[in-house]
C-alpha atoms as a PDB file:
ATOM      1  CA  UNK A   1      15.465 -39.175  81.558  1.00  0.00           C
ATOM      2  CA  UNK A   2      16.865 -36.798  84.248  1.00  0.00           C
ATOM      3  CA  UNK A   3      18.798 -33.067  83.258  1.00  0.00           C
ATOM      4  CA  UNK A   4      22.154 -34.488  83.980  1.00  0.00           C
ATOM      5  CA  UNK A   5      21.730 -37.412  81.603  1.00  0.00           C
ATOM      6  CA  UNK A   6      20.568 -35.165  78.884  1.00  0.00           C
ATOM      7  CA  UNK A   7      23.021 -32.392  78.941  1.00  0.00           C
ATOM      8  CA  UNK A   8      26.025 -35.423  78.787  1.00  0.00           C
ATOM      9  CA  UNK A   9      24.022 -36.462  75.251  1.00  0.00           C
ATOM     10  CA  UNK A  10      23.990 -33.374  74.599  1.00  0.00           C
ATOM     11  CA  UNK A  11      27.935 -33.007  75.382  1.00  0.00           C
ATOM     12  CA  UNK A  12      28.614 -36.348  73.678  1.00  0.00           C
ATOM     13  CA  UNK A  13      26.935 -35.264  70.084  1.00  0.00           C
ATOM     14  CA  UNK A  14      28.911 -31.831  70.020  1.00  0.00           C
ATOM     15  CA  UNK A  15      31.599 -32.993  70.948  1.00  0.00           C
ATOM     16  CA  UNK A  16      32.114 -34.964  67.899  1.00  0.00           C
ATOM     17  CA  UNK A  17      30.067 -32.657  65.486  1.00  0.00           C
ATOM     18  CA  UNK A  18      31.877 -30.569  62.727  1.00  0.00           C
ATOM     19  CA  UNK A  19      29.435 -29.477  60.594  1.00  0.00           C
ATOM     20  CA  UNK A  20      29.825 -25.305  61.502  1.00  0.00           C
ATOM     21  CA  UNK A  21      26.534 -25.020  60.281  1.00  0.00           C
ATOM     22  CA  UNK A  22      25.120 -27.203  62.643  1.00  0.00           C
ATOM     23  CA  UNK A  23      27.289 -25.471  65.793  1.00  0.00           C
ATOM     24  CA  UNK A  24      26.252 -22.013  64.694  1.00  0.00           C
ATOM     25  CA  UNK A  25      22.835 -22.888  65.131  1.00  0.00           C
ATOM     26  CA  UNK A  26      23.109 -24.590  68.382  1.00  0.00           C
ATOM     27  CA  UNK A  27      25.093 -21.493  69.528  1.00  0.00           C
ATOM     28  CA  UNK A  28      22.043 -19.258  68.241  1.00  0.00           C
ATOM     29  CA  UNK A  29      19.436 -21.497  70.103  1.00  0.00           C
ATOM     30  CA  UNK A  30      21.658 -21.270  73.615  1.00  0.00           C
ATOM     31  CA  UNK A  31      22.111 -17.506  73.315  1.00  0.00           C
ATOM     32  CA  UNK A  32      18.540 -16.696  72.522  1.00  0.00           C
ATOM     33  CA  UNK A  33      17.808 -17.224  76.142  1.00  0.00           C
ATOM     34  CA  UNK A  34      14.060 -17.588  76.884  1.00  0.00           C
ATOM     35  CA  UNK A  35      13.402 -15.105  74.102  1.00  0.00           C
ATOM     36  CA  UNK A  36       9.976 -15.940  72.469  1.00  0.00           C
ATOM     37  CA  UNK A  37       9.061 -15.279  68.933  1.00  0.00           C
ATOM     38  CA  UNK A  38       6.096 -13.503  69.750  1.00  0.00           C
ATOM     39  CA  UNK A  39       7.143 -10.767  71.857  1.00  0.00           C
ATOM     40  CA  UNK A  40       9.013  -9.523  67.785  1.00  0.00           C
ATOM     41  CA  UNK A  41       5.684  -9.127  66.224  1.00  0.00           C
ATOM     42  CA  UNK A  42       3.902  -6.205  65.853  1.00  0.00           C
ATOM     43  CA  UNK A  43       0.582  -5.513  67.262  1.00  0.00           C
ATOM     44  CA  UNK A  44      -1.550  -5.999  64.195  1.00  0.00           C
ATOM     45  CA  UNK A  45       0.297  -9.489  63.134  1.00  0.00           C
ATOM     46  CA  UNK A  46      -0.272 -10.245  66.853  1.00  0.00           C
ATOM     47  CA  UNK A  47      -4.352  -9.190  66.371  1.00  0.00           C
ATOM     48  CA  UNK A  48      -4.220 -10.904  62.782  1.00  0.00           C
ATOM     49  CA  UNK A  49      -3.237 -14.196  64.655  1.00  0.00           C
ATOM     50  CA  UNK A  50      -5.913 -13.660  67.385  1.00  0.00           C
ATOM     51  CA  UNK A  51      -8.682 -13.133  64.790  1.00  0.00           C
ATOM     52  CA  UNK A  52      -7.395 -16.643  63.419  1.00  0.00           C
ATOM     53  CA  UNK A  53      -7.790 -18.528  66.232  1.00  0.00           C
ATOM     54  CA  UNK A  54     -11.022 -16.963  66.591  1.00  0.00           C
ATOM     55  CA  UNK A  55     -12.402 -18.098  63.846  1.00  0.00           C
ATOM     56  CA  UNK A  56     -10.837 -21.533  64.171  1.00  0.00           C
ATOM     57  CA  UNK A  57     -12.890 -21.433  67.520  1.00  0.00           C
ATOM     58  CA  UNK A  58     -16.312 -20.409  66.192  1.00  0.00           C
ATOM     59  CA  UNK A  59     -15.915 -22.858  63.580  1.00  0.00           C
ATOM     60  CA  UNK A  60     -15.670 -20.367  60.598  1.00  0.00           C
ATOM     61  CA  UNK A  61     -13.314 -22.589  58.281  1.00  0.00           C
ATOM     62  CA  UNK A  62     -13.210 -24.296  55.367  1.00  0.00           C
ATOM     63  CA  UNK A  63     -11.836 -27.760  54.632  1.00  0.00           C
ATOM     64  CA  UNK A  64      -8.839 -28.671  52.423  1.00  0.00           C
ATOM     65  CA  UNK A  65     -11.587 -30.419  49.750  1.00  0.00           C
ATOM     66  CA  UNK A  66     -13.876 -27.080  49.720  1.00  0.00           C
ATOM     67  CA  UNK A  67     -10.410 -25.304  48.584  1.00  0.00           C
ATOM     68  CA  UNK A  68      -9.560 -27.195  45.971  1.00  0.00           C
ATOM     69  CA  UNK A  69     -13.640 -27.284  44.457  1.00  0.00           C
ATOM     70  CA  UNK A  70     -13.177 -23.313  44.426  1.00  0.00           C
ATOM     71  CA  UNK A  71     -10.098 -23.154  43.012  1.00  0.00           C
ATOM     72  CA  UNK A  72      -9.200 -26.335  40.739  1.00  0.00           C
ATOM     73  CA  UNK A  73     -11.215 -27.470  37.909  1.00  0.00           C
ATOM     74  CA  UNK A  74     -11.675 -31.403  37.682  1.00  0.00           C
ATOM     75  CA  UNK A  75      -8.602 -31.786  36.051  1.00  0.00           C
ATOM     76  CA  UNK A  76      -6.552 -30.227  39.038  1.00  0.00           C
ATOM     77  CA  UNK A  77      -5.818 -26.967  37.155  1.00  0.00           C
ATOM     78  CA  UNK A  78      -6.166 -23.384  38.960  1.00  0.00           C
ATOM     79  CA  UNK A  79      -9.270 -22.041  37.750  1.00  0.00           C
ATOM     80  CA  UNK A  80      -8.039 -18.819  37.867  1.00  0.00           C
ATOM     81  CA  UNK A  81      -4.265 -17.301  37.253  1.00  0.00           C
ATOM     82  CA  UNK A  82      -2.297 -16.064  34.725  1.00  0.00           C
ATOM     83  CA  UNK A  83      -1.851 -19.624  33.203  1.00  0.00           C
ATOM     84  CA  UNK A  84      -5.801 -20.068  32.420  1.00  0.00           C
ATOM     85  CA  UNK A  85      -7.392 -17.711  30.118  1.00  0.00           C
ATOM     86  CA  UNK A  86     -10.545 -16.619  30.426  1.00  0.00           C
ATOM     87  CA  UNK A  87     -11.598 -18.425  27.471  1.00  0.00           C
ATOM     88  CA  UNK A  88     -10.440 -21.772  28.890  1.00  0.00           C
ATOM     89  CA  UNK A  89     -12.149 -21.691  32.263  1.00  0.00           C
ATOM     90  CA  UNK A  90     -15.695 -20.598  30.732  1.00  0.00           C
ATOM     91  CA  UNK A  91     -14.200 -23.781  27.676  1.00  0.00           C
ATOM     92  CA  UNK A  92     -13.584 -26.168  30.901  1.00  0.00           C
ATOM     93  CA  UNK A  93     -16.781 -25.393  33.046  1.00  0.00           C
ATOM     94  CA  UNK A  94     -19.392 -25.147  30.273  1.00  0.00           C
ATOM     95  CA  UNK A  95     -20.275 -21.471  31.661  1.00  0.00           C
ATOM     96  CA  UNK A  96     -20.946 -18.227  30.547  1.00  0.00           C
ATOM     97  CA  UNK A  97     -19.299 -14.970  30.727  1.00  0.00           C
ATOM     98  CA  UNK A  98     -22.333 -13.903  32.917  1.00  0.00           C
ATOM     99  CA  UNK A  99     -22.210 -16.827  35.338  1.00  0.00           C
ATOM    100  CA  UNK A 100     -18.353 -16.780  35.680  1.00  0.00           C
ATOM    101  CA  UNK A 101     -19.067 -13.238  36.753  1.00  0.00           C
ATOM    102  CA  UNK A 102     -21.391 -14.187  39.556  1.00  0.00           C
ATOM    103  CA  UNK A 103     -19.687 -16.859  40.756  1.00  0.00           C
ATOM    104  CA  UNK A 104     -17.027 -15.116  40.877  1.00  0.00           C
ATOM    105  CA  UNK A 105     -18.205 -12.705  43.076  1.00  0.00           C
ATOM    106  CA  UNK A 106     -20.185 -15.246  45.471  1.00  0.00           C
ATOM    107  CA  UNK A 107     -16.935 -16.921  46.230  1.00  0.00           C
ATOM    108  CA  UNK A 108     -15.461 -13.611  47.409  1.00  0.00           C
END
């Protein structure tokens, strides 16, 4: 598809939109220019996304499953929150108050 095909679909859709919603935010998106998101952030979100990728790249993450083990109990309840008493997680994972403790502190 060439430019000048694209801006006429582009004509033809406005043209019959009238949602103001929808018009607003086209108008937004053509008068941001070539504007990118990036150049807003601050220099420590900017270094907090760099130390990301990082990591991604040296292979320092977790998987989706390893989440859930650390944080759910078998029953898909948060281990640990304001809805799950202490009493109940040490009830649910056969622990003790001692061994909560250190596993507790191994996972952080």
């Amino acid at each position: 598809m060439n430019v000048e095909t694209l801006r006429l679909q582009i004509i033809n859709v406005t043209i019959g939109l009238k949602d103001i919603n929808i018009l607003d935010r086209i108008k937004s998106v053509l008068s941001s220019g070539e504007k990118d998101w990036w150049d807003d952030l601050s220099e420590e979100k900017k270094a907090s996304f760099e130390t990301g990728n990082n990591q991604i790249e040296n292979g320092q993450t977790i998987s989706y499953q390893e989440v859930k083990d650390r944080f759910l109990d078998s029953g898909g309840r948060k281990l640990f929150g304001p809805k799950r008493s202490e009493k109940d997680l040490l009830k649910s994972k056969n622990i003790s108050k001692k061994n909560l403790a250190l596993q507790s502190v191994k996972r952080f």
